[in-house]
Protein backbone atom coordinates (compact mmCIF):
# COMPACT_ATOMS: atom_id res chain seq x y z
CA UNK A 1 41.68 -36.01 15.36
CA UNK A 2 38.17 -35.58 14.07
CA UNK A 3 35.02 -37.41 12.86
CA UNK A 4 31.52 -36.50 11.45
CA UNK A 5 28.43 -37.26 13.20
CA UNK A 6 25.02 -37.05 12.09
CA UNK A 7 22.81 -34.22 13.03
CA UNK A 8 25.50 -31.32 11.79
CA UNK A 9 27.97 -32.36 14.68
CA UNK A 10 32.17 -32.88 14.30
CA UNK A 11 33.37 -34.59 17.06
CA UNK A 12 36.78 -33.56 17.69
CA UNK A 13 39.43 -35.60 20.46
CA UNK A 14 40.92 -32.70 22.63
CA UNK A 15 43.00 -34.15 25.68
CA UNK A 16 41.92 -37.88 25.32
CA UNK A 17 37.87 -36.87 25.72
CA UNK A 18 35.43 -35.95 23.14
CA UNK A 19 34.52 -32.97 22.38
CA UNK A 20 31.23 -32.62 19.73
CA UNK A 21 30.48 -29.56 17.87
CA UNK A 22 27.97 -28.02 15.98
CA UNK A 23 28.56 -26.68 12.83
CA UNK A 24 25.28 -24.98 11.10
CA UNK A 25 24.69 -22.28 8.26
CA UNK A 26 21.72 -19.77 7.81
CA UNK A 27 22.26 -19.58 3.98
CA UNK A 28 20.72 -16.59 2.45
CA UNK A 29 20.62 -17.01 -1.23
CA UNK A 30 21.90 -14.22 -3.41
CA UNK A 31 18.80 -13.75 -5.98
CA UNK A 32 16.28 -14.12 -3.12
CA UNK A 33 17.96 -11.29 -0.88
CA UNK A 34 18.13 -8.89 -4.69
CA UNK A 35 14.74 -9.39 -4.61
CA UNK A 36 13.95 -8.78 -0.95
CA UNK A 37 16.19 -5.53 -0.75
CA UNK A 38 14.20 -3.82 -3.39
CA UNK A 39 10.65 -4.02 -1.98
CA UNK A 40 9.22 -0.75 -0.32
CA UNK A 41 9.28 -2.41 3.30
CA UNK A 42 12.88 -3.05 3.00
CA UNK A 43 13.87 0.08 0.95
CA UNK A 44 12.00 2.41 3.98
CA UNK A 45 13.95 0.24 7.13
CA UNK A 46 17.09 0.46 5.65
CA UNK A 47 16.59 4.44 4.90
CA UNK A 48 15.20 4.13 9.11
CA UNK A 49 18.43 2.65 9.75
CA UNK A 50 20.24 5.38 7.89
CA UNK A 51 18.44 8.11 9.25
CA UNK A 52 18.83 6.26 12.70
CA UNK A 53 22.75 5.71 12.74
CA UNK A 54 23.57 8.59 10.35
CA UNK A 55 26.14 8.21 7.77
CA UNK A 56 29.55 7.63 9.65
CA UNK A 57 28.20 4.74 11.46
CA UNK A 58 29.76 0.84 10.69
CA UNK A 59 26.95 -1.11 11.08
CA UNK A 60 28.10 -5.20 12.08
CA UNK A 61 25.18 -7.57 11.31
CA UNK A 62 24.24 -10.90 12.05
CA UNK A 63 21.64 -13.77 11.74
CA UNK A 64 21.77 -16.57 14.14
CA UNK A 65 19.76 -19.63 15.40
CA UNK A 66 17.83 -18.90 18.46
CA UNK A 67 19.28 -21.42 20.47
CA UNK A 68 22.47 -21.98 23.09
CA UNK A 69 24.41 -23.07 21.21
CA UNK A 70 24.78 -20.53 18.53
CA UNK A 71 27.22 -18.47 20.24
CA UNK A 72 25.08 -15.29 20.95
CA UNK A 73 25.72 -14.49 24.50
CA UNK A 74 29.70 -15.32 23.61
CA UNK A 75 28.91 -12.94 20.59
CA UNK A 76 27.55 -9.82 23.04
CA UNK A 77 30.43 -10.63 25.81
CA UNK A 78 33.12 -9.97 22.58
CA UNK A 79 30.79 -6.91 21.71
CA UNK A 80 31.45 -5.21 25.19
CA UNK A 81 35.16 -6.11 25.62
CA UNK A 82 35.75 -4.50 22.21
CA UNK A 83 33.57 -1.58 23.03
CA UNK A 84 35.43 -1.52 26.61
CA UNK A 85 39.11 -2.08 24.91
CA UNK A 86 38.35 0.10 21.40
CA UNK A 87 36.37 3.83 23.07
CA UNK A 88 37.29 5.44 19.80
CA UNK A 89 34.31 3.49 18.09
CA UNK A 90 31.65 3.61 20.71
CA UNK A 91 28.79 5.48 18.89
CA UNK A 92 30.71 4.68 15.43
CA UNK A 93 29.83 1.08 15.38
CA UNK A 94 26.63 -0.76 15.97
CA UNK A 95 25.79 -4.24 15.75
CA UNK A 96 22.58 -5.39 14.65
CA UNK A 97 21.57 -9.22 16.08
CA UNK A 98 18.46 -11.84 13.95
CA UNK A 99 17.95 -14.52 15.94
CA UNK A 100 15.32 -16.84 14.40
CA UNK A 101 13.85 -19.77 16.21
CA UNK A 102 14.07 -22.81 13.69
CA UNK A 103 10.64 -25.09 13.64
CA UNK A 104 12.32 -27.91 15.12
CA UNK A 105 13.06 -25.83 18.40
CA UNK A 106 10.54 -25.50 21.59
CA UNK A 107 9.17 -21.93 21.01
CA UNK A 108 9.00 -21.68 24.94
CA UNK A 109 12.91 -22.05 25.20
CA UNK A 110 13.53 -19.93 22.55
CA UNK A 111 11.53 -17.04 23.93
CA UNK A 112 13.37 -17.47 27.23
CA UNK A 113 16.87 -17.22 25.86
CA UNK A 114 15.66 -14.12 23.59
CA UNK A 115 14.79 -12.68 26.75
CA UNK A 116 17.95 -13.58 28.62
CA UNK A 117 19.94 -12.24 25.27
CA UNK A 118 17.77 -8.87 25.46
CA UNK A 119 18.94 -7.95 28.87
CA UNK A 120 22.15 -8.06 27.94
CA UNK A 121 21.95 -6.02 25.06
CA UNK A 122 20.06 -3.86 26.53
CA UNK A 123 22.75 -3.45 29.58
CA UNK A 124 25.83 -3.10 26.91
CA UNK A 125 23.25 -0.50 25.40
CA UNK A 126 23.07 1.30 28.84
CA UNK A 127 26.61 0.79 29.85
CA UNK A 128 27.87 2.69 26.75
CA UNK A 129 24.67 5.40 26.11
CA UNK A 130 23.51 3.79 23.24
């Protein structure tokens, strides 16, 4: 059983307690990122990227909230266990994390957890020589 709440939350009855969950989008819109991907900044990181990763290289991207409860950390943990359970890819697959700190957020807190969530990618970077 579920209900809405306000503030973006579903709260959602799971073994006779209430459980509340956030549900947010970062919503790109299609004519603004056309636009975006052809001006020279953009066109000369992506050819970076390219030149970085070389051809034969999936790239996994991803834009998220700077904050807790957008998943990140979970997001890096699942990053290493596949990279731990799936060798055959190391090297051949990257992923690429945005995290953005909305204006309604402390700046202070956000900073903190970007430098939590840099340590560990930078450890899964070590662990598998990237």
């Amino acid at each position: 059983d579920y209900h809405f709440k306000k503030g973006g939350f579903v709260s959602v009855d799971y073994l006779g307690r209430e459980v509340a969950l956030r549900v947010g989008h970062a919503c790109m819109h299609y004519d603004y990122s056309m636009q975006k991907m052809q001006e020279p900044a953009v066109v000369e990181r992506a050819q970076a990227l390219r030149d970085h990763y070389g051809d034969n290289v999936i790239v996994y991207a991803s834009v998220d909230r700077c904050d807790r409860l957008s998943g990140i950390g979970l997001k890096f943990r699942a990053w290493r266990l596949f990279l731990e359970q799936h060798p055959n890819v190391v090297g051949r697959a990257v992923l690429r994390q945005h995290a953005y700190v909305p204006k309604t957020h402390s700046v202070t807190l956000a900073y903190k957890l970007a430098s939590e969530l840099t340590q560990i990618a930078e450890a899964i970077n070590e662990q598998f020589g990237c």
